[in-house]
Protein backbone atom coordinates (compact mmCIF):
# COMPACT_ATOMS: atom_id res chain seq x y z
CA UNK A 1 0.00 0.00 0.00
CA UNK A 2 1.46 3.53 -0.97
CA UNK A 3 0.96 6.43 1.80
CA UNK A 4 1.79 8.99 -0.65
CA UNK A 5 5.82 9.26 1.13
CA UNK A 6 8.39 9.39 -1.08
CA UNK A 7 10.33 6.63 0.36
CA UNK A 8 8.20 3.51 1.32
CA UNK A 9 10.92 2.08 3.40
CA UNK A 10 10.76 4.29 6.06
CA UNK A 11 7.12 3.58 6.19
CA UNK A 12 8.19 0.15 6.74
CA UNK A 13 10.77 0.45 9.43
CA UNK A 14 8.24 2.88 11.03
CA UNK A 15 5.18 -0.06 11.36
CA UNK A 16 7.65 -2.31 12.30
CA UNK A 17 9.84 -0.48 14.79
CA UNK A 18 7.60 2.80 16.51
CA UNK A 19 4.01 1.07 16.84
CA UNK A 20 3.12 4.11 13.55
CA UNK A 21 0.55 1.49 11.59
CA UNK A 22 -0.97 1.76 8.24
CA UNK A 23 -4.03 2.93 9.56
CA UNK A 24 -2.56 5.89 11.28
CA UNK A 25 -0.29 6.35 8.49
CA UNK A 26 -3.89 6.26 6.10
CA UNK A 27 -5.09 8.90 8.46
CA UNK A 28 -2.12 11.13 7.65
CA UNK A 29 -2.62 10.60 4.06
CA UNK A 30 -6.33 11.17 3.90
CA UNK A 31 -5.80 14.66 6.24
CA UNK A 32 -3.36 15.79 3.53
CA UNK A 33 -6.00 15.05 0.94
CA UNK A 34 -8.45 16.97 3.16
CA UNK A 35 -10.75 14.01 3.32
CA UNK A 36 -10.61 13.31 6.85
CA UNK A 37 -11.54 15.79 10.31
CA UNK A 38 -8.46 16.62 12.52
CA UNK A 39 -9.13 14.29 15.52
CA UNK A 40 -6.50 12.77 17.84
CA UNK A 41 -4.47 9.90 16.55
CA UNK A 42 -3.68 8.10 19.58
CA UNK A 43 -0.85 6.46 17.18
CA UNK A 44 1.50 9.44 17.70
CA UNK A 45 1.90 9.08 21.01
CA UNK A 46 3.26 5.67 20.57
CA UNK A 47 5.81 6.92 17.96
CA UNK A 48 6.90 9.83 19.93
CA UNK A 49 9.06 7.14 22.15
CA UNK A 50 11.28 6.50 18.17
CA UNK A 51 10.91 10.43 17.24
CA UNK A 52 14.96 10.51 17.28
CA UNK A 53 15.04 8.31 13.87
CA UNK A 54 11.91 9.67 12.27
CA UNK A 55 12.27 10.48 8.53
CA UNK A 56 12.27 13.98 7.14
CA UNK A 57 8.57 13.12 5.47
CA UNK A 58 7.00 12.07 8.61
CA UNK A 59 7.83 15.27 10.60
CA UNK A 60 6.92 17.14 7.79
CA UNK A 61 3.71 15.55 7.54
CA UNK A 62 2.65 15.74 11.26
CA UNK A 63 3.65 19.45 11.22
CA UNK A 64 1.39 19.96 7.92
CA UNK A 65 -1.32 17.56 9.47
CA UNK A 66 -1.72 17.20 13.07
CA UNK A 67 -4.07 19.61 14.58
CA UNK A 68 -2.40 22.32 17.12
CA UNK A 69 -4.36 20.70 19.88
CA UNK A 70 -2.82 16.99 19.06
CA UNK A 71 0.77 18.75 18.63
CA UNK A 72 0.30 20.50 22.28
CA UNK A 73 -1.13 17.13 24.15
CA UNK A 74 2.15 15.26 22.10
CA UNK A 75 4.61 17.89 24.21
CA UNK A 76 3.84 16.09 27.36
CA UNK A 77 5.45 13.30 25.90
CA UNK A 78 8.16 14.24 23.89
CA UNK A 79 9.89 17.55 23.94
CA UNK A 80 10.67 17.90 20.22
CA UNK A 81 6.73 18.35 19.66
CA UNK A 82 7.80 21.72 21.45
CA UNK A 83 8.32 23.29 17.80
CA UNK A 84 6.13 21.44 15.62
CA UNK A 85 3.60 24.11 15.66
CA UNK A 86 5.93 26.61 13.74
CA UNK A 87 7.41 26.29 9.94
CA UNK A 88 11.00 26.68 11.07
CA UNK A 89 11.87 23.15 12.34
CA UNK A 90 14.87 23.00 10.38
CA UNK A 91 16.13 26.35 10.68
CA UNK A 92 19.22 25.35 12.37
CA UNK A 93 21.27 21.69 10.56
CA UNK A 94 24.31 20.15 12.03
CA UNK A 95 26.15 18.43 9.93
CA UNK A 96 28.74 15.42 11.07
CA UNK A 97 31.55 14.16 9.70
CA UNK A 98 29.98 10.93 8.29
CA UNK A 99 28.19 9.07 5.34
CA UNK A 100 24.86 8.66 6.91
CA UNK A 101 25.03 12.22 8.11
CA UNK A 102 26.20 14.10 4.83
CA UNK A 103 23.71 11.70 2.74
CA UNK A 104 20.61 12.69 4.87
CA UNK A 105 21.66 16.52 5.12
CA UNK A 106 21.92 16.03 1.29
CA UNK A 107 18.39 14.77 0.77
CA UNK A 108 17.18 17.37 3.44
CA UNK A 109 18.10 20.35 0.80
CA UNK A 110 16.75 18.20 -1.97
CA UNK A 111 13.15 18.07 -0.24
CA UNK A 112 12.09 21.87 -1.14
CA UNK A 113 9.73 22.09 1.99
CA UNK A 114 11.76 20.99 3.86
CA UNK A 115 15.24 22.97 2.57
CA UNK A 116 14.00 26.46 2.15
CA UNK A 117 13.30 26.51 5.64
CA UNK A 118 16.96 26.13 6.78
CA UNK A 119 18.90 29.28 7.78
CA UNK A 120 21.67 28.00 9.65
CA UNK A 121 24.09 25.14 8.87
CA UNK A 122 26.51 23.85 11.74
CA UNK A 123 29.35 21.86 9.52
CA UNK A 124 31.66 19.36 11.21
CA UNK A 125 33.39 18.06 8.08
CA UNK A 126 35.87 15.62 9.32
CA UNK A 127 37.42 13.99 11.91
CA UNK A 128 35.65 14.08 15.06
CA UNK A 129 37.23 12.66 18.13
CA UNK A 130 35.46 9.98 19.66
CA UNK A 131 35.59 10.19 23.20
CA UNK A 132 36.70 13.48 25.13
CA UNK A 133 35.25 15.20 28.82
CA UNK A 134 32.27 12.40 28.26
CA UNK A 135 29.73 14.96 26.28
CA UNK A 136 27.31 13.92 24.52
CA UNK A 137 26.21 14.44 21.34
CA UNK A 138 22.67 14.85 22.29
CA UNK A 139 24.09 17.75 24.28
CA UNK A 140 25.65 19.26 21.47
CA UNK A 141 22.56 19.12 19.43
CA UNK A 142 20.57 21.01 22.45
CA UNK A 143 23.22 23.85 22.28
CA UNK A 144 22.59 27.25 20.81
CA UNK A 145 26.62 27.61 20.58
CA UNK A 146 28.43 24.81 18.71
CA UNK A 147 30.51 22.94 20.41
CA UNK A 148 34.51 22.41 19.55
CA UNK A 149 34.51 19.08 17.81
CA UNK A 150 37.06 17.77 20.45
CA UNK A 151 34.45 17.92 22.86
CA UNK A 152 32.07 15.57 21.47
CA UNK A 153 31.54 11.92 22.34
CA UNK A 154 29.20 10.05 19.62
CA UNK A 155 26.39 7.95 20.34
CA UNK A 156 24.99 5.35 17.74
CA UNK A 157 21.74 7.08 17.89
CA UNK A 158 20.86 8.05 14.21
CA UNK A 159 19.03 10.77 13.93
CA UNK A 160 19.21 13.16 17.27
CA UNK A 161 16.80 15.73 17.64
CA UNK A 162 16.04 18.43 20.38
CA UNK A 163 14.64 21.25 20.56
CA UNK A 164 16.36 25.16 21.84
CA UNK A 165 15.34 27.83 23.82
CA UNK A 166 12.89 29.72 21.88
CA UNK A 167 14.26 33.84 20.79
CA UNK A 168 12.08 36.23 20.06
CA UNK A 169 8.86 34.28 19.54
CA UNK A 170 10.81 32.15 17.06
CA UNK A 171 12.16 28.44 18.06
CA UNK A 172 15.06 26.77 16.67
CA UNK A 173 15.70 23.25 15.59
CA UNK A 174 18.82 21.39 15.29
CA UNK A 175 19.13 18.43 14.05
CA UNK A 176 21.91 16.09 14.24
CA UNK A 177 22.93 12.85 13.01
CA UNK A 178 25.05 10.45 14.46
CA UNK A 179 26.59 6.62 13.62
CA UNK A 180 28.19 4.20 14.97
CA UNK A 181 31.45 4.88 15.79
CA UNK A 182 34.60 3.26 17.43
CA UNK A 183 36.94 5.08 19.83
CA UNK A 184 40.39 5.95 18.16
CA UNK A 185 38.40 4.79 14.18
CA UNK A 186 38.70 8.13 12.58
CA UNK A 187 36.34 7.97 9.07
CA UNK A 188 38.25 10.64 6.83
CA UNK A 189 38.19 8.15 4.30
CA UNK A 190 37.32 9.40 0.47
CA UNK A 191 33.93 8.16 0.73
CA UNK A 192 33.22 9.88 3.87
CA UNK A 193 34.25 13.39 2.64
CA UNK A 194 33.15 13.07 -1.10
CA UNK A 195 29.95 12.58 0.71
CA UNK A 196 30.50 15.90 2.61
CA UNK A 197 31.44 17.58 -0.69
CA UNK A 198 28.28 16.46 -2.00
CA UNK A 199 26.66 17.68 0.34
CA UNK A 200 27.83 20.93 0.71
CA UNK A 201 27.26 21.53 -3.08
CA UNK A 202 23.86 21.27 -2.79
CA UNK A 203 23.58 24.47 -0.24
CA UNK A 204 22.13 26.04 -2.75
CA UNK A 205 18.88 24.40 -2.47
CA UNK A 206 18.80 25.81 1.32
CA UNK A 207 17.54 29.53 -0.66
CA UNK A 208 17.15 31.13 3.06
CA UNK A 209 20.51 30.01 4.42
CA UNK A 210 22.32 33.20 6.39
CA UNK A 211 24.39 31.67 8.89
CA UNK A 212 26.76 28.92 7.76
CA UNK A 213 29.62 27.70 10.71
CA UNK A 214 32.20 24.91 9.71
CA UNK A 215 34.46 23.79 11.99
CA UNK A 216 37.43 21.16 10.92
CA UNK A 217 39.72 18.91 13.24
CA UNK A 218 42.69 17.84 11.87
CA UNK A 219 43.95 15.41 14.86
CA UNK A 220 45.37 11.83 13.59
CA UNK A 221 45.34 13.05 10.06
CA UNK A 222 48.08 13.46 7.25
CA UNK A 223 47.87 17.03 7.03
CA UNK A 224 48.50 17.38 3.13
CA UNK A 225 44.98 15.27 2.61
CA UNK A 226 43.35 17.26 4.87
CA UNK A 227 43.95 20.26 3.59
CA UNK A 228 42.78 18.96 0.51
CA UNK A 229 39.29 18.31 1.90
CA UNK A 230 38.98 21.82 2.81
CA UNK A 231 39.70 22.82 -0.64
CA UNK A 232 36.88 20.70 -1.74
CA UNK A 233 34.29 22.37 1.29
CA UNK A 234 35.33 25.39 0.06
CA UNK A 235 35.41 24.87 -3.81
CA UNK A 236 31.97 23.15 -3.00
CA UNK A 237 30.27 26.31 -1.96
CA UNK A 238 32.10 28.07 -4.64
CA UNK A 239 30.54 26.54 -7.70
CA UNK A 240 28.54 28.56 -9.74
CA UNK A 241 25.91 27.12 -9.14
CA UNK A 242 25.80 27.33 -5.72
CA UNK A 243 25.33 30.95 -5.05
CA UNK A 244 24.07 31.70 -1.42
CA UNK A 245 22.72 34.68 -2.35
CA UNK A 246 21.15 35.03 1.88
CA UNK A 247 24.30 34.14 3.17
CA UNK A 248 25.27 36.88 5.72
CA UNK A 249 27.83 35.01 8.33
CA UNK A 250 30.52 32.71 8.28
CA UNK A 251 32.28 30.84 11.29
CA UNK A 252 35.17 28.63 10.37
CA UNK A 253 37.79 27.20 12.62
CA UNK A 254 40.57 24.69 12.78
CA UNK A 255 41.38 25.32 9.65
CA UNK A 256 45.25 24.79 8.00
CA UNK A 257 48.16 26.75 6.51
CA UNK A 258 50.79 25.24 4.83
CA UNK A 259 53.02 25.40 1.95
CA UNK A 260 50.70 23.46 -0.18
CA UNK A 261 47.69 26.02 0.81
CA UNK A 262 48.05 28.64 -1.92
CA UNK A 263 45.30 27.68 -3.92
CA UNK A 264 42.97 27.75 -0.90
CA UNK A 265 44.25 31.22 -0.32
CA UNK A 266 44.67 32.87 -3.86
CA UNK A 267 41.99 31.30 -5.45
CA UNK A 268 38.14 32.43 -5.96
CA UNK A 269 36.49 30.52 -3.18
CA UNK A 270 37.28 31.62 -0.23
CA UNK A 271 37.60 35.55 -1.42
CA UNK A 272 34.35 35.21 -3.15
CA UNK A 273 32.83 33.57 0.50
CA UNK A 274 33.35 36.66 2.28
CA UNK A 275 32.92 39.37 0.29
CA UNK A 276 29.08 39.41 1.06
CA UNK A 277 29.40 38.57 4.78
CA UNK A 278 27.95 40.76 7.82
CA UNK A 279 29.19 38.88 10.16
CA UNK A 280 32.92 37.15 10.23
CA UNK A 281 34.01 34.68 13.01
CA UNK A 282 37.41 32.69 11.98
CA UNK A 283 40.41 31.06 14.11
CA UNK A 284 44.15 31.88 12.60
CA UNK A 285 45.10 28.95 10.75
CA UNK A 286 47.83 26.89 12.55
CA UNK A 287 50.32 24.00 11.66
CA UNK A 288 52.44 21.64 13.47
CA UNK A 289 56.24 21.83 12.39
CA UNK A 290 57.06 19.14 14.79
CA UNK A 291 54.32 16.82 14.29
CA UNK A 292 53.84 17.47 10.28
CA UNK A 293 57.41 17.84 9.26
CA UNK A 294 56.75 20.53 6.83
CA UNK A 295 55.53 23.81 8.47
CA UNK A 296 58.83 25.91 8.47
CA UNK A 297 58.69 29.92 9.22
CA UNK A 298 58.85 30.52 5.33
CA UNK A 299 55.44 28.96 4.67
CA UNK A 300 54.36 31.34 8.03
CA UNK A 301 55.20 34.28 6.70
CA UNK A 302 52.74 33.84 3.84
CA UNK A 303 50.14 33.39 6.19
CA UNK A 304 49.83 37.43 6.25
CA UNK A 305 49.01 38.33 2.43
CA UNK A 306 46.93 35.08 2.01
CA UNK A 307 44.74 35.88 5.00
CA UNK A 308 44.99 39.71 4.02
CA UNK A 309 43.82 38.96 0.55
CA UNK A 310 40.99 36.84 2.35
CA UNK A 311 39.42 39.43 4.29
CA UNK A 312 39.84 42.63 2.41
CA UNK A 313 36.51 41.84 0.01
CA UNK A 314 34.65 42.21 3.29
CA UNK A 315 33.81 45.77 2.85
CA UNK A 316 30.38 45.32 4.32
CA UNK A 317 31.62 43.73 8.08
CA UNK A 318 29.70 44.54 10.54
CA UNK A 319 31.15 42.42 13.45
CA UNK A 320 34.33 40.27 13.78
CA UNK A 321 35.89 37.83 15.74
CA UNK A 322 39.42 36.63 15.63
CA UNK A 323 40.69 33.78 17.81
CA UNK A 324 43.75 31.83 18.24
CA UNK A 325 43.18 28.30 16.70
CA UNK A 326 44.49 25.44 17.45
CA UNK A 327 44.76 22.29 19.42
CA UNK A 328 48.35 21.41 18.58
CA UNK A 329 51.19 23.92 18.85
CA UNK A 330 50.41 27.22 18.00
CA UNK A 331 53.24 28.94 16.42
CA UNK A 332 53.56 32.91 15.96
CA UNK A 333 52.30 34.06 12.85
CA UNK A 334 54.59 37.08 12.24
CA UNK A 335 53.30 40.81 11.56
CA UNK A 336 49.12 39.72 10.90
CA UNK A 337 48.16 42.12 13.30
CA UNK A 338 49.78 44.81 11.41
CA UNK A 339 48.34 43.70 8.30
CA UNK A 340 44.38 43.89 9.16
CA UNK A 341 42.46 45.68 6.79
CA UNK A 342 39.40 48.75 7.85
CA UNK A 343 36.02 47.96 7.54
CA UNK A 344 33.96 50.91 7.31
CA UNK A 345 30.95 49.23 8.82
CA UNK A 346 32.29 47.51 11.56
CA UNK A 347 30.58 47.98 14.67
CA UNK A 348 31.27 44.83 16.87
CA UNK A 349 34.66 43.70 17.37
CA UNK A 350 36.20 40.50 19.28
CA UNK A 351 39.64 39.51 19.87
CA UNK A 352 40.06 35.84 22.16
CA UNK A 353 43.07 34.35 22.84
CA UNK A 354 45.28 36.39 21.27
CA UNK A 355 49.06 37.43 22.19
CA UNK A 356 49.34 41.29 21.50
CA UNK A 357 52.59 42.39 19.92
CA UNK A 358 53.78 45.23 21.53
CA UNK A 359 54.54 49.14 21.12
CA UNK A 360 57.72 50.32 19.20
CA UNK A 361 59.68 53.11 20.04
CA UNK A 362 59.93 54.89 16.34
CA UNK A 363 61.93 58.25 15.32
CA UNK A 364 62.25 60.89 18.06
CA UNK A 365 61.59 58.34 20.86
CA UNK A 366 57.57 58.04 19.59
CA UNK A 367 56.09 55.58 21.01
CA UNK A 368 54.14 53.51 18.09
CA UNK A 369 50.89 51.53 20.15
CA UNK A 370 50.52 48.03 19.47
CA UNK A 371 49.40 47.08 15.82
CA UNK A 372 45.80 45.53 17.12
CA UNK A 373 45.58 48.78 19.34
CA UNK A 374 45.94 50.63 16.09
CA UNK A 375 43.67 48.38 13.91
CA UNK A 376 40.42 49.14 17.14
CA UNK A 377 40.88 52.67 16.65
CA UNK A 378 40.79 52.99 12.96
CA UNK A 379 37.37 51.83 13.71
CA UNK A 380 36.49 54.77 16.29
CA UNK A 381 33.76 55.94 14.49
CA UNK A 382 31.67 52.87 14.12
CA UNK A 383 32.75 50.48 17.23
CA UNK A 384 29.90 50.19 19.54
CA UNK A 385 31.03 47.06 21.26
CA UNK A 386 34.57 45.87 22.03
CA UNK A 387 35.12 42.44 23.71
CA UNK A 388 39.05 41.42 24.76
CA UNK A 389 38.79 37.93 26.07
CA UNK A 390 41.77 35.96 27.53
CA UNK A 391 44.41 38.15 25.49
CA UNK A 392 48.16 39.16 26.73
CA UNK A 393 51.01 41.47 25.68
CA UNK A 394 53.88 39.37 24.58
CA UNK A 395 56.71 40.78 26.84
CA UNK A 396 60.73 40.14 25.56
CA UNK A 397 63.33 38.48 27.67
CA UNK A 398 60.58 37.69 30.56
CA UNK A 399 60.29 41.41 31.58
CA UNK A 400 63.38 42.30 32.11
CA UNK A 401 62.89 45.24 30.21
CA UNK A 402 59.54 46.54 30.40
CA UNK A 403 57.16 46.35 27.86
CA UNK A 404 56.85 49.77 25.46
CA UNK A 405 52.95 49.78 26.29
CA UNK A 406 51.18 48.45 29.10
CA UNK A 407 47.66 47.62 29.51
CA UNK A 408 47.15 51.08 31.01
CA UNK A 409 48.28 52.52 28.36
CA UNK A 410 46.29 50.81 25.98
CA UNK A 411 42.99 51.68 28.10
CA UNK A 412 43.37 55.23 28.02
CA UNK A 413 44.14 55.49 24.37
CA UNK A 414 40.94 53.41 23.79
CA UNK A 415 38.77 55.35 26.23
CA UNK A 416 39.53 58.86 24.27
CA UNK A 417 39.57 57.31 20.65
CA UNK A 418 36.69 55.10 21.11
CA UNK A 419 33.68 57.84 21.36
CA UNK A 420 31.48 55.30 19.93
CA UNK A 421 31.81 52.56 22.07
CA UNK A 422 29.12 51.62 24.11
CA UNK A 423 29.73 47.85 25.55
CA UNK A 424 33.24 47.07 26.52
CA UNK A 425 33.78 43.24 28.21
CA UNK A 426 37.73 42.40 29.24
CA UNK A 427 38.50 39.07 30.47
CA UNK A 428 42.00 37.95 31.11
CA UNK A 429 42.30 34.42 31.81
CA UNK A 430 44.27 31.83 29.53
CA UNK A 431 44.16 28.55 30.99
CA UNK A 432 42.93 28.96 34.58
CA UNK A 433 45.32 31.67 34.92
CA UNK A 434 45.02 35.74 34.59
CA UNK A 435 47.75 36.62 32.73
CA UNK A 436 47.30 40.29 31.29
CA UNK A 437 51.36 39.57 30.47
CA UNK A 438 53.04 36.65 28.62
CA UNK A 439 57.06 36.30 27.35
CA UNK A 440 57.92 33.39 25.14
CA UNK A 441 59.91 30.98 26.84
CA UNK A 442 61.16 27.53 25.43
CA UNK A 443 61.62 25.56 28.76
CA UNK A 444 59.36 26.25 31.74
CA UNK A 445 56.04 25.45 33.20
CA UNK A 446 52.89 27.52 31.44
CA UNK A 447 51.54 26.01 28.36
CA UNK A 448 48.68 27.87 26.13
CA UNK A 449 47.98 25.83 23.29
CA UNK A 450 51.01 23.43 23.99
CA UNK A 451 53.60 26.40 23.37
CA UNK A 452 55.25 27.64 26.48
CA UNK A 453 55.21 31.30 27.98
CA UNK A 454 56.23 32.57 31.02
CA UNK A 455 53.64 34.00 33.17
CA UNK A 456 54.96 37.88 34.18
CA UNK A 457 52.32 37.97 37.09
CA UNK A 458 54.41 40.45 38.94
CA UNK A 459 55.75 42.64 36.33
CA UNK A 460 56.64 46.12 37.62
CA UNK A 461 54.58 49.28 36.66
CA UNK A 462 51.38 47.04 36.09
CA UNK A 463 49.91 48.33 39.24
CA UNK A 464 47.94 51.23 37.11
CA UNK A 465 46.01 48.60 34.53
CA UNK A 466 43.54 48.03 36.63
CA UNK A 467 42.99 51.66 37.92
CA UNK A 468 42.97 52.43 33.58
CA UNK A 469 40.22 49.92 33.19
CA UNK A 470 38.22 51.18 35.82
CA UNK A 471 38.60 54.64 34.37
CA UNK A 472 37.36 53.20 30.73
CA UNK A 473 34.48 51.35 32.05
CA UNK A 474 33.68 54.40 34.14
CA UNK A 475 33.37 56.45 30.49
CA UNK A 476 31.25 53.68 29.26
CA UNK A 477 28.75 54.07 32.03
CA UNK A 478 28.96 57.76 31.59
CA UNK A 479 27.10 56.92 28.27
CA UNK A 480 24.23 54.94 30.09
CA UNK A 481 24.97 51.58 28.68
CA UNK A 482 27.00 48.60 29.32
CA UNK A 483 30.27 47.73 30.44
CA UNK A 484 31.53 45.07 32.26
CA UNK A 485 34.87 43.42 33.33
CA UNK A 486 35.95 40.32 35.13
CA UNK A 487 39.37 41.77 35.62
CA UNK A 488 41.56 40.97 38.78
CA UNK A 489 44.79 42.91 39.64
């Protein structure tokens, strides 16, 4: 018997595994036709129990067909009824790092009702860790924030599916598929990420996508490959005929920079990804030297044009945040901070875990402020919020000299420059440890990122940073908004 689904399989698996029978499913089929009164099908509740591996179709055609009443008596039972009374179930996909995954977020975006529903797309590509800090994935999936993929312990669950906090009257749904998977078995393989590729191709389809977040672990994998499969993420959303015309905001982290990386860099793809963006939230790419064999200062240096040439399209930024990627060692990537373009938009601003170069003394003993301190106030007149979060200033020769500018320093300069600003939030703490002060240091005991520094906790002349932040916050509140600081001397 045909119930008018598109795949009669799952209507199989669903008689035979959820208590949904062909009856009920005859009542769903004769509703659509309008042949049949809404009225309570005491089926549903049975199948709530399975809703984690329900198809697509099915959701879709209790949402289209189930009367609000039915959908508000099925919330007792199973929270993901929550959202079934609003059209944007699927506004929010996350997308995992596996066949079954990237094949089912393919055939999402080729199911129109479904696909042009989507605005946000969560991208794991490859290489998830298996077990880590005992999360779950079913966590993950009931997180408004994504989670670092190195966080995430898998579950053989299929299809996971839970419902968020709702924002603004509107309720978002992620939805996240899962397989099983073997601790230490790490499913890069060229099926797994053509799949992806696939996949990703197909964005196109999701016509109201705006938000689009991809986050890529490299642990246990021969870098050169991997690098590769970013090409092909990124070449993916660059095809022609793939144009996310809606697409407003881009997160990407963990991504790679080595000597083989010019194409990612030079190329159309990734210039072409930003140059429509609002919003901009990356990590600096990293490499391993020691564990990769192949990641020499040379191939650093050309970190600064390529990622230069990357964000200078993005004329139309409105907020940024920059953080210091990596899981491995996290090597210095000389004179970026110097090199960041203006934005003549750019209102929000966020800089996390990031080592501050410092002042130089130039020509008539002028003291030159630090290049990031330089690249905040070029945007004085359009900064309304400024957020610092676990950053340092890299001192030389572990303070024996004293660094050209202190925090103090930079605090006062920002409070007159910054006439804009209306929400300031400073954090220092790297590790478990505030440490407004860092020197590089190749033998003793703090490690951030597996690199070592040496904390300069007592650093003379420091005494006056946190008087200086006081003062800016103070200037802040003058302007009756918000700022706030979880600063300790």
């Amino acid at each position: 018997m045909s119930h008018g689904f598109e795949n009669e399989d799952y209507v199989l698996e669903l008689e035979k595994n959820y208590g949904l029978t062909a009856d009920a499913l005859d009542q769903l089929e004769s509703r659509k036709r309008g042949e049949t009164a809404l009225s309570p099908i005491p089926a549903l509740r049975v199948m709530s129990f399975g809703i984690a591996k329900l198809p697509f179709e099915l959701l879709h055609e209790i949402m289209r067909n189930v009367s609000e009443g039915d959908l508000h008596r099925l919330r007792r039972v199973n929270s993901i009824f929550n959202i079934l009374t609003t059209p944007a179930v699927f506004s929010s996909i996350t997308v995992r790092n596996y066949k079954y995954s990237a094949r089912n977020f393919a055939a999402l975006l080729h199911t129109p009702h479904i696909a042009r529903h989507v605005q946000s797309v969560v991208g794991y590509p490859f290489a998830l860790r298996a077990e880590r800090n005992g999360t779950n994935a079913s966590d993950v999936a009931a997180s408004s924030i994504p989670i670092c993929p190195q966080l995430i312990q898998l579950s053989p669950l299929g299809l996971i599916t839970e419902s968020i906090t709702p924002h603004r009257n509107r309720f978002t749904f992620t939805v996240t598929f899962a397989e099983d998977y073997s601790a230490g078995q790490y499913m890069a393989t060229y099926e797994v990420w053509s799949s992806v590729q696939f996949a990703f191709e197909n964005l196109h389809r999701a016509t109201g996508l705006k938000t689009l977040a991809l986050y890529f672990d490299v642990y246990y994998h021969d870098n050169r490959s991997f690098e590769g499969h970013q090409w092909g993420i990124l070449h993916a959303l660059r095809r022609k005929s793939n144009l996310l015309s809606e697409l407003r905001s881009l997160k990407i982290y963990g991504w790679l920079d080595l000597g083989i990386s010019v194409l990612l860099y030079n190329m159309a793809p990734i210039t072409w990804l930003t140059s429509s963006y609002r919003h901009l939230s990356f990590s600096l790419p990293w490499g391993d030297k020691d564990h990769y064999g192949h990641h020499d200062s040379e191939s650093r240096a050309q970190v600064v044009p390529r990622l230069r040439r990357m964000l200078e399209p993005a004329v139309n930024l409105e907020s940024l945040a920059i953080s210091r990627g990596g899981v491995l060692k996290c090597y210095d990537i000389p004179n970026w901070q110097a090199q960041l373009a203006t934005y003549p938009r750019l209102s929000a601003l966020s800089l996390k875990d990031i080592i501050w170069e410092d002042g130089t003394i130039g020509e008539g003993d002028v003291v030159m402020p630090p290049p990031l301190e330089d690249f905040i106030v070029r945007h004085s007149k359009t900064l309304k919020k400024l957020e610092l979060r676990d950053c340092s200033i890299k001192v030389k020769d572990r303070g024996r000299e004293p660094p050209v500018c202190y925090w103090a320093d930079v605090y006062k300069r920002l409070a007159n420059a910054l006439t804009e600003l209306v929400e300031l939030e400073v954090e220092f703490q790297i590790d478990g440890y505030e440490i407004p002060y860092l020197s590089p240091n190749t033998s003793t005991s703090l490690y951030i990122g597996s690199r070592s520094y040496y904390p300069l906790e007592r650093l003379e002349g420091t005494r006056l940073d946190a008087e200086a932040l006081e003062e800016f916050k103070t200037v802040i509140k003058n302007r009756g908004m918000h700022a706030g600081s979880r600063f300790r001397p």
